[in-house]
Structure formats: structure tokens, C-alpha cells
PDB file of N, CA and C in Angstrom:
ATOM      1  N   UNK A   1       0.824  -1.174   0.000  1.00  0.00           N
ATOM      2  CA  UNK A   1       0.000   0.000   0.000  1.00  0.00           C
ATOM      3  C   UNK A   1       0.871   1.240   0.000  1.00  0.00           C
ATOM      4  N   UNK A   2       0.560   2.395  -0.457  1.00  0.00           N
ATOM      5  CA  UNK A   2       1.041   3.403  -0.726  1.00  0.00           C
ATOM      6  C   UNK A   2       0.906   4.326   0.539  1.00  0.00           C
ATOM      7  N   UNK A   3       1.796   4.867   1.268  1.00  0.00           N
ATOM      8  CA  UNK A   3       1.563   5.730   2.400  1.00  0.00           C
ATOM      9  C   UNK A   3       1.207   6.873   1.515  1.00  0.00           C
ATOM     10  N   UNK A   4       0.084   7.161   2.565  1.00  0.00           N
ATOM     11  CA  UNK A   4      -0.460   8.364   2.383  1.00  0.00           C
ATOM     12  C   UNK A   4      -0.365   9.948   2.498  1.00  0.00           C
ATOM     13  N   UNK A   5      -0.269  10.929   1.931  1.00  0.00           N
ATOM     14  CA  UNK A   5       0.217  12.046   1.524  1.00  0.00           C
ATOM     15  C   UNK A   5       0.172  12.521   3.433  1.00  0.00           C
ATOM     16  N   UNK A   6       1.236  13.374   3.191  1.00  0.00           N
ATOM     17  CA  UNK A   6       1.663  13.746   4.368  1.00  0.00           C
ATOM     18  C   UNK A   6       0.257  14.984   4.724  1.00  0.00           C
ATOM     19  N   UNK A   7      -0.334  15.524   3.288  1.00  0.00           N
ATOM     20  CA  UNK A   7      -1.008  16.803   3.925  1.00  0.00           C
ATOM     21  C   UNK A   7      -2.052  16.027   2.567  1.00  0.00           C
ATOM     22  N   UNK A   8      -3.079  15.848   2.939  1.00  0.00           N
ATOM     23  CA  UNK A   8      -3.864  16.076   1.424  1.00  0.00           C
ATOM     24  C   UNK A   8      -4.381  17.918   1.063  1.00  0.00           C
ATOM     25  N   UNK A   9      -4.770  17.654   0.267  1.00  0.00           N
ATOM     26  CA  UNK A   9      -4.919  19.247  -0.638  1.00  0.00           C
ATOM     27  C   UNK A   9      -5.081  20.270   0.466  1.00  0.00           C
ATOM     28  N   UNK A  10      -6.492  20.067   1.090  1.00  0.00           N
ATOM     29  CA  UNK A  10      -7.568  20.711   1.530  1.00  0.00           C
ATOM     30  C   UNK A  10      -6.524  21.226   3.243  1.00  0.00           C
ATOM     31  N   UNK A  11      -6.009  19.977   3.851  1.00  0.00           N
ATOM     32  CA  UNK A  11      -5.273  20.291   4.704  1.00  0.00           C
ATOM     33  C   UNK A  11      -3.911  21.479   4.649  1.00  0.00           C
ATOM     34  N   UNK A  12      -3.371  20.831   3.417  1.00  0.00           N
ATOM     35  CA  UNK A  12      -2.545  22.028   3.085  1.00  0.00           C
ATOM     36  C   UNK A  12      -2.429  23.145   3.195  1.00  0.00           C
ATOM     37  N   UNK A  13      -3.618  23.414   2.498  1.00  0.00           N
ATOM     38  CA  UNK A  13      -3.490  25.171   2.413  1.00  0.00           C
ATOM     39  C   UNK A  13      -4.127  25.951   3.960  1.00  0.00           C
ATOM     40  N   UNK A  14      -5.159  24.553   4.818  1.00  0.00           N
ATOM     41  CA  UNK A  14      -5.033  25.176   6.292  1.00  0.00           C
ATOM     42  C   UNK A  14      -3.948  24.804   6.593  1.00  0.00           C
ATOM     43  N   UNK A  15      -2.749  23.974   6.510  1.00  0.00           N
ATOM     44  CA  UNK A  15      -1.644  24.305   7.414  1.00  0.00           C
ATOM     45  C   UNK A  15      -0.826  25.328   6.811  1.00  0.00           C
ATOM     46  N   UNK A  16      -1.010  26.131   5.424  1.00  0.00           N
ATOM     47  CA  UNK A  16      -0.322  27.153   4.537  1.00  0.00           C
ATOM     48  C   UNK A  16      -0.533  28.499   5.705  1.00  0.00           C
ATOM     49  N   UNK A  17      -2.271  28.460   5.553  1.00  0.00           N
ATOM     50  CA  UNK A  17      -2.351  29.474   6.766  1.00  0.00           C
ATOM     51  C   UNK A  17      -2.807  29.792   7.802  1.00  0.00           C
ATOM     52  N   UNK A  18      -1.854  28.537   8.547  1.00  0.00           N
ATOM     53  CA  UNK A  18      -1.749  28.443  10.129  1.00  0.00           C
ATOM     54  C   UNK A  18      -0.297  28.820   9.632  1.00  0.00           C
ATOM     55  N   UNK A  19       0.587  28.213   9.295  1.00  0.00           N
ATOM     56  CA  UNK A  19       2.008  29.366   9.216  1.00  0.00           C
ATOM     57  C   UNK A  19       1.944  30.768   9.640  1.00  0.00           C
ATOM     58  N   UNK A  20       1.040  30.729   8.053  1.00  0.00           N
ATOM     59  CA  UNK A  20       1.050  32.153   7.847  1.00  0.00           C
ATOM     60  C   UNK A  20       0.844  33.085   9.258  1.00  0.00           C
ATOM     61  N   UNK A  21      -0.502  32.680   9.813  1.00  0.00           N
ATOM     62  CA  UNK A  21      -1.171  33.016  11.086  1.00  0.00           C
ATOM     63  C   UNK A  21      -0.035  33.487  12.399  1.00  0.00           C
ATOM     64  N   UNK A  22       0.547  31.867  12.185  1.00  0.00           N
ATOM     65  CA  UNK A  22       2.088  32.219  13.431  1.00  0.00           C
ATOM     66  C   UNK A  22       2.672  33.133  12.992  1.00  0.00           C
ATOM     67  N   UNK A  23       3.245  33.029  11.466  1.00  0.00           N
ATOM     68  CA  UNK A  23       4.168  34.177  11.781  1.00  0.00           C
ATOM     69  C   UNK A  23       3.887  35.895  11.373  1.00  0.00           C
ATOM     70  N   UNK A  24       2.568  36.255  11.414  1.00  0.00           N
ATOM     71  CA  UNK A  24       2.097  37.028  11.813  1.00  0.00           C
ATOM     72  C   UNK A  24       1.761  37.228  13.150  1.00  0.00           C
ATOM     73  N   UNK A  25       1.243  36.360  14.133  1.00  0.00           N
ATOM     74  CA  UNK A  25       1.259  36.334  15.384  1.00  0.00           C
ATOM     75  C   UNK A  25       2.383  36.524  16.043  1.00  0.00           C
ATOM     76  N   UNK A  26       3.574  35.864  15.947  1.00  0.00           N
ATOM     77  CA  UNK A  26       4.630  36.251  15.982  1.00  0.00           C
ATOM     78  C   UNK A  26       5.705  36.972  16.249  1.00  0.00           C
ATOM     79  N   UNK A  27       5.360  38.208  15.334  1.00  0.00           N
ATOM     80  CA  UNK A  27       5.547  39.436  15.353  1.00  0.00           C
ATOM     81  C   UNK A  27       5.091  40.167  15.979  1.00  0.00           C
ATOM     82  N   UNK A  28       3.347  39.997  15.922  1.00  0.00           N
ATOM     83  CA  UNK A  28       2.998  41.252  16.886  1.00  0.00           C
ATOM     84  C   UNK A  28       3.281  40.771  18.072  1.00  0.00           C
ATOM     85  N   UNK A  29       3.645  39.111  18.458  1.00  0.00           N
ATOM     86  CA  UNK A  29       3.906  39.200  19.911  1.00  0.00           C
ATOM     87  C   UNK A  29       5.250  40.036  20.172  1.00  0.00           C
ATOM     88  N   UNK A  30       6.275  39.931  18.792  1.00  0.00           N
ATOM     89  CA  UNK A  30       7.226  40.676  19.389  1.00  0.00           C
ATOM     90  C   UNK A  30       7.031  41.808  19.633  1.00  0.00           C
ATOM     91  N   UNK A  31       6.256  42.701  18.654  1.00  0.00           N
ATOM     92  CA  UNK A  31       6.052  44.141  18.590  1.00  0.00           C
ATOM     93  C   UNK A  31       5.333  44.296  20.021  1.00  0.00           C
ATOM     94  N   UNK A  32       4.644  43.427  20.260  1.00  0.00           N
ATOM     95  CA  UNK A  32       3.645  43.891  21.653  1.00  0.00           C
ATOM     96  C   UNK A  32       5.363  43.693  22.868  1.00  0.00           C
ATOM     97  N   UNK A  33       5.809  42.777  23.108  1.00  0.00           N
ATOM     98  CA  UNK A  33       6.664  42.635  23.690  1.00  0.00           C
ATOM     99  C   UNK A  33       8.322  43.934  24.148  1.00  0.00           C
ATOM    100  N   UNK A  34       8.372  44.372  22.404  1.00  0.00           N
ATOM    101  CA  UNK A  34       9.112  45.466  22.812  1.00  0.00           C
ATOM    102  C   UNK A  34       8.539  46.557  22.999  1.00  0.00           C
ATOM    103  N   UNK A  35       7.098  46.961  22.795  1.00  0.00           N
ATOM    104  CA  UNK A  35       6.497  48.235  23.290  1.00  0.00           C
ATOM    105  C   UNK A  35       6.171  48.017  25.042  1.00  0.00           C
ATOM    106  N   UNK A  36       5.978  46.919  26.106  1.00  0.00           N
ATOM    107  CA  UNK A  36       5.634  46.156  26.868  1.00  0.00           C
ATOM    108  C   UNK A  36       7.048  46.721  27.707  1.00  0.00           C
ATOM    109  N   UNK A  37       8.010  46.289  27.149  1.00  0.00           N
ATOM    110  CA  UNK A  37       9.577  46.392  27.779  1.00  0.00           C
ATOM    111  C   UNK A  37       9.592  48.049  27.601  1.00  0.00           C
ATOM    112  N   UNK A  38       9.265  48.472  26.268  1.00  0.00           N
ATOM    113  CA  UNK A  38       9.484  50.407  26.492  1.00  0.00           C
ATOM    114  C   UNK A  38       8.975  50.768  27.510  1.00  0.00           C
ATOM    115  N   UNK A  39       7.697  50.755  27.723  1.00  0.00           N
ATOM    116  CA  UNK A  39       6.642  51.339  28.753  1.00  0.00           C
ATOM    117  C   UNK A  39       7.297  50.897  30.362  1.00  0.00           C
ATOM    118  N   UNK A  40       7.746  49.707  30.270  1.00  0.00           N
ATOM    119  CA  UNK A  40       7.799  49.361  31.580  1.00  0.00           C
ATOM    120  C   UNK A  40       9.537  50.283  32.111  1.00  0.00           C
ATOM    121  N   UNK A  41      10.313  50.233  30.914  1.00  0.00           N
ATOM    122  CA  UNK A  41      11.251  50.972  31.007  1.00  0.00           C
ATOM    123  C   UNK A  41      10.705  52.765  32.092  1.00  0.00           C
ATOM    124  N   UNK A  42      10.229  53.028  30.924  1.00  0.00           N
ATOM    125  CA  UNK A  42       9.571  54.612  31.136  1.00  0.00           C
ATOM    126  C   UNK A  42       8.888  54.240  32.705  1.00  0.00           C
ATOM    127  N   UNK A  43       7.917  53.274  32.645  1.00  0.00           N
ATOM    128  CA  UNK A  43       7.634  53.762  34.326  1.00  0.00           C
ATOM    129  C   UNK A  43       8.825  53.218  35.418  1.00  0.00           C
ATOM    130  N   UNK A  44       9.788  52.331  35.071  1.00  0.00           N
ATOM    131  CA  UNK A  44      10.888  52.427  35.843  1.00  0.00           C
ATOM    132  C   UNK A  44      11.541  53.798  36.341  1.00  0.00           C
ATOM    133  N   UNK A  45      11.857  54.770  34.871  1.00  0.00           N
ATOM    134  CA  UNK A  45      12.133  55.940  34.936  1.00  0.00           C
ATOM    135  C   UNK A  45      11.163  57.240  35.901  1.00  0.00           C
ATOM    136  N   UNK A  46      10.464  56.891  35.374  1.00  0.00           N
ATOM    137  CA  UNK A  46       9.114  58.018  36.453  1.00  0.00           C
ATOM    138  C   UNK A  46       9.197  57.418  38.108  1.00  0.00           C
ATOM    139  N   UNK A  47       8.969  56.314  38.448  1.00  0.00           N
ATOM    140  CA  UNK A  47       9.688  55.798  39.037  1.00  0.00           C
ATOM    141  C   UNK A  47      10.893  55.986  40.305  1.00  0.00           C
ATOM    142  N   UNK A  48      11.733  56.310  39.734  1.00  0.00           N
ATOM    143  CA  UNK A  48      13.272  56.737  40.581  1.00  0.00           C
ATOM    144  C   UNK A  48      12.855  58.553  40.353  1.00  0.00           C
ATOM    145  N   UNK A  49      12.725  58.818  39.158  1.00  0.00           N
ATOM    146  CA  UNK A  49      12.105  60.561  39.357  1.00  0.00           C
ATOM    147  C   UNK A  49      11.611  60.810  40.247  1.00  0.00           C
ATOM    148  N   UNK A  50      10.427  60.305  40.736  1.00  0.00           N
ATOM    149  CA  UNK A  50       9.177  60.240  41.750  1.00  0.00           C
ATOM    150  C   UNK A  50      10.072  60.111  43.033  1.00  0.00           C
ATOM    151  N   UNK A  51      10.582  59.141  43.094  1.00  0.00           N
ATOM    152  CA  UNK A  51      11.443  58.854  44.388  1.00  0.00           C
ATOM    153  C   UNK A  51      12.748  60.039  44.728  1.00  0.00           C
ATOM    154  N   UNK A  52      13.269  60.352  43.795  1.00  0.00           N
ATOM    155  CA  UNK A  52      14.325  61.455  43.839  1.00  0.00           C
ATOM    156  C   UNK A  52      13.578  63.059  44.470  1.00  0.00           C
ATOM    157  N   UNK A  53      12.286  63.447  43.496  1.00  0.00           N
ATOM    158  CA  UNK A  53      12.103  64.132  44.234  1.00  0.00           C
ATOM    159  C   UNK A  53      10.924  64.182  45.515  1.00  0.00           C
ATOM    160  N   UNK A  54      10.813  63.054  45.910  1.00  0.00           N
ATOM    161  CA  UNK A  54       9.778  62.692  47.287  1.00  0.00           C
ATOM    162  C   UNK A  54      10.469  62.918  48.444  1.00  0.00           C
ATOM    163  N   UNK A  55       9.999  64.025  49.218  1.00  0.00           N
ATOM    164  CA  UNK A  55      10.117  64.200  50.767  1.00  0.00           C
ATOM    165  C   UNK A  55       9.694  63.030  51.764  1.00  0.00           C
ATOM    166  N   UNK A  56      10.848  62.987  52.846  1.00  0.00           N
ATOM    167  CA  UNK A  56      10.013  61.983  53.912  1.00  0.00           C
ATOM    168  C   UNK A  56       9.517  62.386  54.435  1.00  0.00           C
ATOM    169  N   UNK A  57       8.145  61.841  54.707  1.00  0.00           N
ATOM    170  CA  UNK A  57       7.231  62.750  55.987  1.00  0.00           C
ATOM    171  C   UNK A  57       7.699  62.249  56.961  1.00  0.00           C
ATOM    172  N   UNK A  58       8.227  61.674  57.790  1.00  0.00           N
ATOM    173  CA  UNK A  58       8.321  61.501  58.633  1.00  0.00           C
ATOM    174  C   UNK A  58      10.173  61.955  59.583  1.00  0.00           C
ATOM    175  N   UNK A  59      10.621  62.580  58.599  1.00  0.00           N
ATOM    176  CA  UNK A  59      11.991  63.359  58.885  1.00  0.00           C
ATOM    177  C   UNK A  59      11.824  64.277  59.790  1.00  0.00           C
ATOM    178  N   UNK A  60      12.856  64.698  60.876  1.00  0.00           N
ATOM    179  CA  UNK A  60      12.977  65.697  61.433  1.00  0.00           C
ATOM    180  C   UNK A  60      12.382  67.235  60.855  1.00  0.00           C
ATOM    181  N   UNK A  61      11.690  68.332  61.960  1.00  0.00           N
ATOM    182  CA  UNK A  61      11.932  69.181  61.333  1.00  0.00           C
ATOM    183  C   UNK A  61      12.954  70.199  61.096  1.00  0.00           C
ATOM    184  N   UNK A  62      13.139  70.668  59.517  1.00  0.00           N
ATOM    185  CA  UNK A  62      14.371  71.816  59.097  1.00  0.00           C
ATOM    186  C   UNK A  62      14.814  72.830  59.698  1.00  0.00           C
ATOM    187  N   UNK A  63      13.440  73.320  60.671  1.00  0.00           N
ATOM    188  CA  UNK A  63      13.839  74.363  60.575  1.00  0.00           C
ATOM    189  C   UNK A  63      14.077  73.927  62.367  1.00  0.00           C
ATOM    190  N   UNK A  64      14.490  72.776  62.690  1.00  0.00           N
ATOM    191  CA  UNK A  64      14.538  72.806  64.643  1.00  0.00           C
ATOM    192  C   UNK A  64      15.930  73.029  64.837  1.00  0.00           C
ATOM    193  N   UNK A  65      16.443  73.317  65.983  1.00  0.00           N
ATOM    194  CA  UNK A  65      17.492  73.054  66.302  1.00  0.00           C
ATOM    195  C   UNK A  65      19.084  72.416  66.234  1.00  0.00           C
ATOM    196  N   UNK A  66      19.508  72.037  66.081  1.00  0.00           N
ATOM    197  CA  UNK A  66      20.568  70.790  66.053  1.00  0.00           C
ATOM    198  C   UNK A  66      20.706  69.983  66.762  1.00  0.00           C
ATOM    199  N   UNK A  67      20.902  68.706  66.952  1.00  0.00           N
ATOM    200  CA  UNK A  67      20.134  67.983  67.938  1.00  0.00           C
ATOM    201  C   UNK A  67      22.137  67.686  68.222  1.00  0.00           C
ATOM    202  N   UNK A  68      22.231  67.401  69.312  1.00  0.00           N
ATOM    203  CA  UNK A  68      23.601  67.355  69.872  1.00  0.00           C
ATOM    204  C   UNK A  68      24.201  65.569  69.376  1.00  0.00           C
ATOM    205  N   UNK A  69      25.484  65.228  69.008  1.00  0.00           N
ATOM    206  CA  UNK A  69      25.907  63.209  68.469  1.00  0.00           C
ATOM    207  C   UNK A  69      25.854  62.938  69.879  1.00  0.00           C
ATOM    208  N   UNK A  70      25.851  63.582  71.068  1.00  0.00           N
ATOM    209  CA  UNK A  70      26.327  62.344  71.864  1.00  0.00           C
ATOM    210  C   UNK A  70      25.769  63.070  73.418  1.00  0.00           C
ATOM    211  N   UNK A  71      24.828  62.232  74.128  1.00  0.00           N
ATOM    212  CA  UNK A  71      24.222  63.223  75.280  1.00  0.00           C
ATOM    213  C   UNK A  71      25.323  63.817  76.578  1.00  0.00           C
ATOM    214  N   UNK A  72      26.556  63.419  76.378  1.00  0.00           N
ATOM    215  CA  UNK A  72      27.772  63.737  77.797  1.00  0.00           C
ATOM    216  C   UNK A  72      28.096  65.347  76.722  1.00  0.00           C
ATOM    217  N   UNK A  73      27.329  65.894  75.368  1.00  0.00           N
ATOM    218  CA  UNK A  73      27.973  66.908  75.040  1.00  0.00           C
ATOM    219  C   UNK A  73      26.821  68.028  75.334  1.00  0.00           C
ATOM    220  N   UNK A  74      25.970  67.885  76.143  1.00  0.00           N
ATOM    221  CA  UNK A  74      25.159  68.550  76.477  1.00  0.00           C
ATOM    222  C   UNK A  74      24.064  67.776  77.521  1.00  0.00           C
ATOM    223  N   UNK A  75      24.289  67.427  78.394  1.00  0.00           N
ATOM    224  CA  UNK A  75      24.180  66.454  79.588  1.00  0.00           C
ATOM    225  C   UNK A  75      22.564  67.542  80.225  1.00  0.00           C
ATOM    226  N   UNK A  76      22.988  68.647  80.345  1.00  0.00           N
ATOM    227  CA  UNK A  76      21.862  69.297  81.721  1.00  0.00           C
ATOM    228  C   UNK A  76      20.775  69.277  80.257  1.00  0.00           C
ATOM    229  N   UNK A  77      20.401  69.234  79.214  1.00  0.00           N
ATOM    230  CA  UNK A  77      19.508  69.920  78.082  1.00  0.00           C
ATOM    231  C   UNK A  77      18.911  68.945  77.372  1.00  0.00           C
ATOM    232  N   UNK A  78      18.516  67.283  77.902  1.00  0.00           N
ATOM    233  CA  UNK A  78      17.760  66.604  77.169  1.00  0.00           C
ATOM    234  C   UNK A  78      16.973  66.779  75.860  1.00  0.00           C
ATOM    235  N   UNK A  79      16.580  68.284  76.090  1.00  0.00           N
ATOM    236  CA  UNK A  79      15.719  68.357  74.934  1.00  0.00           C
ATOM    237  C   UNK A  79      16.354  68.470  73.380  1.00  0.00           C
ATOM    238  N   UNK A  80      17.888  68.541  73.505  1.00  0.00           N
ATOM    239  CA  UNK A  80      18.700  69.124  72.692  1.00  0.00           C
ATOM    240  C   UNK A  80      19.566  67.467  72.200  1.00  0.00           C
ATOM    241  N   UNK A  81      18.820  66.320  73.031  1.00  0.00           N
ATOM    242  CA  UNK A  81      19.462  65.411  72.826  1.00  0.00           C
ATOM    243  C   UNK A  81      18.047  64.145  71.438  1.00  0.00           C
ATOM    244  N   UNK A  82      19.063  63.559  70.543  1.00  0.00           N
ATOM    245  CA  UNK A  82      18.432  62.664  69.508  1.00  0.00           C
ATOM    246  C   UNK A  82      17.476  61.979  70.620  1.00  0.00           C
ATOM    247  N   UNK A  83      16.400  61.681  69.758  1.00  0.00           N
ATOM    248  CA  UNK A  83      15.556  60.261  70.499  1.00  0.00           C
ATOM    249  C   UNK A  83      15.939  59.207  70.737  1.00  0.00           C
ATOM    250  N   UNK A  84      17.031  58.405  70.152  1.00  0.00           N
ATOM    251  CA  UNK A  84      17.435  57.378  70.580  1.00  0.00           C
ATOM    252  C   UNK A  84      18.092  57.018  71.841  1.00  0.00           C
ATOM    253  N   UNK A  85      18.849  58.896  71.878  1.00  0.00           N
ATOM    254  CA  UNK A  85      19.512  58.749  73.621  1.00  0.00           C
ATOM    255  C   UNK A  85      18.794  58.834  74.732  1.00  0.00           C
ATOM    256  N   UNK A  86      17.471  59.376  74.249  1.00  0.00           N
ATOM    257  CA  UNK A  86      16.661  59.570  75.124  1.00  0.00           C
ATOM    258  C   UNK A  86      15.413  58.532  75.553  1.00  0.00           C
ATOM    259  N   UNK A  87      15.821  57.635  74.643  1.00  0.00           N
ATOM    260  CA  UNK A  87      15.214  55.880  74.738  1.00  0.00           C
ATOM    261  C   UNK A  87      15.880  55.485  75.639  1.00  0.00           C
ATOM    262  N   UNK A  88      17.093  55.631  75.260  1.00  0.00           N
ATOM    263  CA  UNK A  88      18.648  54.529  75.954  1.00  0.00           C
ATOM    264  C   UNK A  88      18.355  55.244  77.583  1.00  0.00           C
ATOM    265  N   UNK A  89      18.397  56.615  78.101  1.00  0.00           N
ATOM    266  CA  UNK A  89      18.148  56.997  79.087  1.00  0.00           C
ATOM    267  C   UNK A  89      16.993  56.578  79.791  1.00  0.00           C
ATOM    268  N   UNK A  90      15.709  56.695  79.472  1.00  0.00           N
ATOM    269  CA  UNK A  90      14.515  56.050  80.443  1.00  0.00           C
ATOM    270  C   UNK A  90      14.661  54.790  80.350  1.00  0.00           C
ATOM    271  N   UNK A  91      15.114  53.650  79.215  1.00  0.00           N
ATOM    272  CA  UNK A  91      15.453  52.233  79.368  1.00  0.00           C
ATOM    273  C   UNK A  91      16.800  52.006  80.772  1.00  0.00           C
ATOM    274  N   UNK A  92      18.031  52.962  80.821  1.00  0.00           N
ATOM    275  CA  UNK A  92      18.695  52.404  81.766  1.00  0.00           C
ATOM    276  C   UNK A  92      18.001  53.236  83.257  1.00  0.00           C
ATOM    277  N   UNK A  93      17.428  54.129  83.589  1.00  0.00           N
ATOM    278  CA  UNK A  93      16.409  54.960  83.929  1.00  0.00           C
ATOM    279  C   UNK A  93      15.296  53.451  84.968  1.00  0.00           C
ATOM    280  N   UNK A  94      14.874  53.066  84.068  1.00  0.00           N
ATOM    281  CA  UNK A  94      13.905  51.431  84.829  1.00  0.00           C
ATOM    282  C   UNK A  94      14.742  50.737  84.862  1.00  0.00           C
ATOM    283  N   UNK A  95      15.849  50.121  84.413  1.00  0.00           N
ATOM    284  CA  UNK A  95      17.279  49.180  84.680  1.00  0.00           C
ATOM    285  C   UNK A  95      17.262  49.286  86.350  1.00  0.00           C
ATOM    286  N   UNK A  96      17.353  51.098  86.821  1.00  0.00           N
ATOM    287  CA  UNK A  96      17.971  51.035  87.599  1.00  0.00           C
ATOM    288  C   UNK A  96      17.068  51.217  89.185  1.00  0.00           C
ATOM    289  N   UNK A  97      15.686  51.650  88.591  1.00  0.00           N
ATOM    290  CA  UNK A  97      15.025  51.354  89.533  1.00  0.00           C
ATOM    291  C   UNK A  97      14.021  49.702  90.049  1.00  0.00           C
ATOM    292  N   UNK A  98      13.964  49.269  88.959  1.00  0.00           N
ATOM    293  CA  UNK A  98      13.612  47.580  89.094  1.00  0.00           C
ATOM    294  C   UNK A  98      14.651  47.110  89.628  1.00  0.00           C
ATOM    295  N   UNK A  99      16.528  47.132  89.650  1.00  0.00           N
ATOM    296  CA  UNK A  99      16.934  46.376  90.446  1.00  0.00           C
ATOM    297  C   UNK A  99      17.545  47.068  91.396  1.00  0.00           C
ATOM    298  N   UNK A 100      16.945  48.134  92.068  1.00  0.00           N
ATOM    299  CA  UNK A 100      16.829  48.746  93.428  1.00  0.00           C
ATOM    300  C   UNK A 100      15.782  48.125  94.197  1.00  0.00           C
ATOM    301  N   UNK A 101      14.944  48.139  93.033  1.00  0.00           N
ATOM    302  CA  UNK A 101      13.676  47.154  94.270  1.00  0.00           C
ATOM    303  C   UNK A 101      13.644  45.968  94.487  1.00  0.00           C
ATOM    304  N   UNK A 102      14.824  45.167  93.348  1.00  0.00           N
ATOM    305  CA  UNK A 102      14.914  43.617  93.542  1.00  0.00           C
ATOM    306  C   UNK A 102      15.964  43.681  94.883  1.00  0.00           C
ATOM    307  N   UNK A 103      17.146  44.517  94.700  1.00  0.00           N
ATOM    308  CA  UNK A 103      17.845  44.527  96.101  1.00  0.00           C
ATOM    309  C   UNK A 103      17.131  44.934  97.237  1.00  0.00           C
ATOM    310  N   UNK A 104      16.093  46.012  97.256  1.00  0.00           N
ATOM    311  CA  UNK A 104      15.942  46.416  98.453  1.00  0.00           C
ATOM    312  C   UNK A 104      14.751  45.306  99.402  1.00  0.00           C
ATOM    313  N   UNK A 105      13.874  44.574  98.130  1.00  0.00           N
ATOM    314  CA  UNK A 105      13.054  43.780  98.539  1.00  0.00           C
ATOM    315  C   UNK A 105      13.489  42.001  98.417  1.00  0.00           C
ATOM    316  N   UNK A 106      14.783  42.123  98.400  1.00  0.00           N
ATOM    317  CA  UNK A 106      15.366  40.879  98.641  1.00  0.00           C
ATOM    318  C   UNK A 106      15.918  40.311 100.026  1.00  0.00           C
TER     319      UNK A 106
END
């Protein structure tokens, strides 16, 4: 028996244009793909813009004082001292009265 045609007629010319189809599809996937990568470029760019010129709200204010690096450089003036020293102070502040009362009530 004779094997049979790989495409008969009728199939042919639908697999002619299903080609065709891909490689028109193809393309616009590329075309969609590099306009996809532009755009995403550009809002990368807007992006770091946005961020460059964004204020923190939550920053010190400009126009206060100078707040002193280290609280032994202005010891009597707490108020002139960063918040963190002034954490570290009421934290050793209860340090030192919880184990006054563990000694005194021991």
C-alpha cells in the first residue's frame, strides 16, 4: 500500500495558513513585547524621578534646632538630645530602679 500524503490538498493550504497566522502572530507578539519592555522601562524611569524628588514625611523638622551626636555633650539639656539617647536613658532609667527594688526587697 502506498503511504499516504503527508497533507492532502484541503489540509494544506489550512496548514499554509496556520504558518502564515504564526508568523504574523509572531511578530505582533514581538512588537507587543518590545512596546511592553518600552513602557515598563519609562515607568521604571518616572519611578526613581518620583522617588528622587519625594520628601520623607516623617523626617525631622528643618527648621529645629541641632540635635547634639552624643548626650555627655550637652548632659543638663535633654531636649537638645536625639531620640534614641533619650530611649537609651529612660530604658537604663527602669534598669535602675527595678533592680533597686529587687535589692531592696530581697
Amino acid at each position: 500500500e502506498a503511504s499516504p500524503a503527508p497533507f492532502p490538498p484541503a489540509a494544506l493550504s489550512r496548514h499554509l495558513q496556520h504558518t502564515t497566522n504564526t508568523t504574523t502572530m509572531s511578530s505582533a507578539l514581538r512588537r507587543t513585547s518590545t512596546l511592553a519592555a518600552r513602557a515598563l522601562a519609562r515607568r521604571a524611569d518616572a519611578k526613581t524621578s518620583f522617588a528622587r524628588t519625594q520628601t520623607r514625611g516623617y523626617a525631622a523638622d528643618p527648621n529645629a534646632p541641632p540635635k547634639v551626636p552624643y548626650p555627655w555633650n550637652d548632659p543638663m539639656n535633654p531636649s537638645n538630645w536625639k531620640e534614641e539617647h533619650v530611649v537609651f536613658a529612660v530604658l537604663g532609667g527602669w534598669a535602675v530602679v527595678i533592680a533597686g527594688a529587687k535589692s531592696a526587697f530581697s
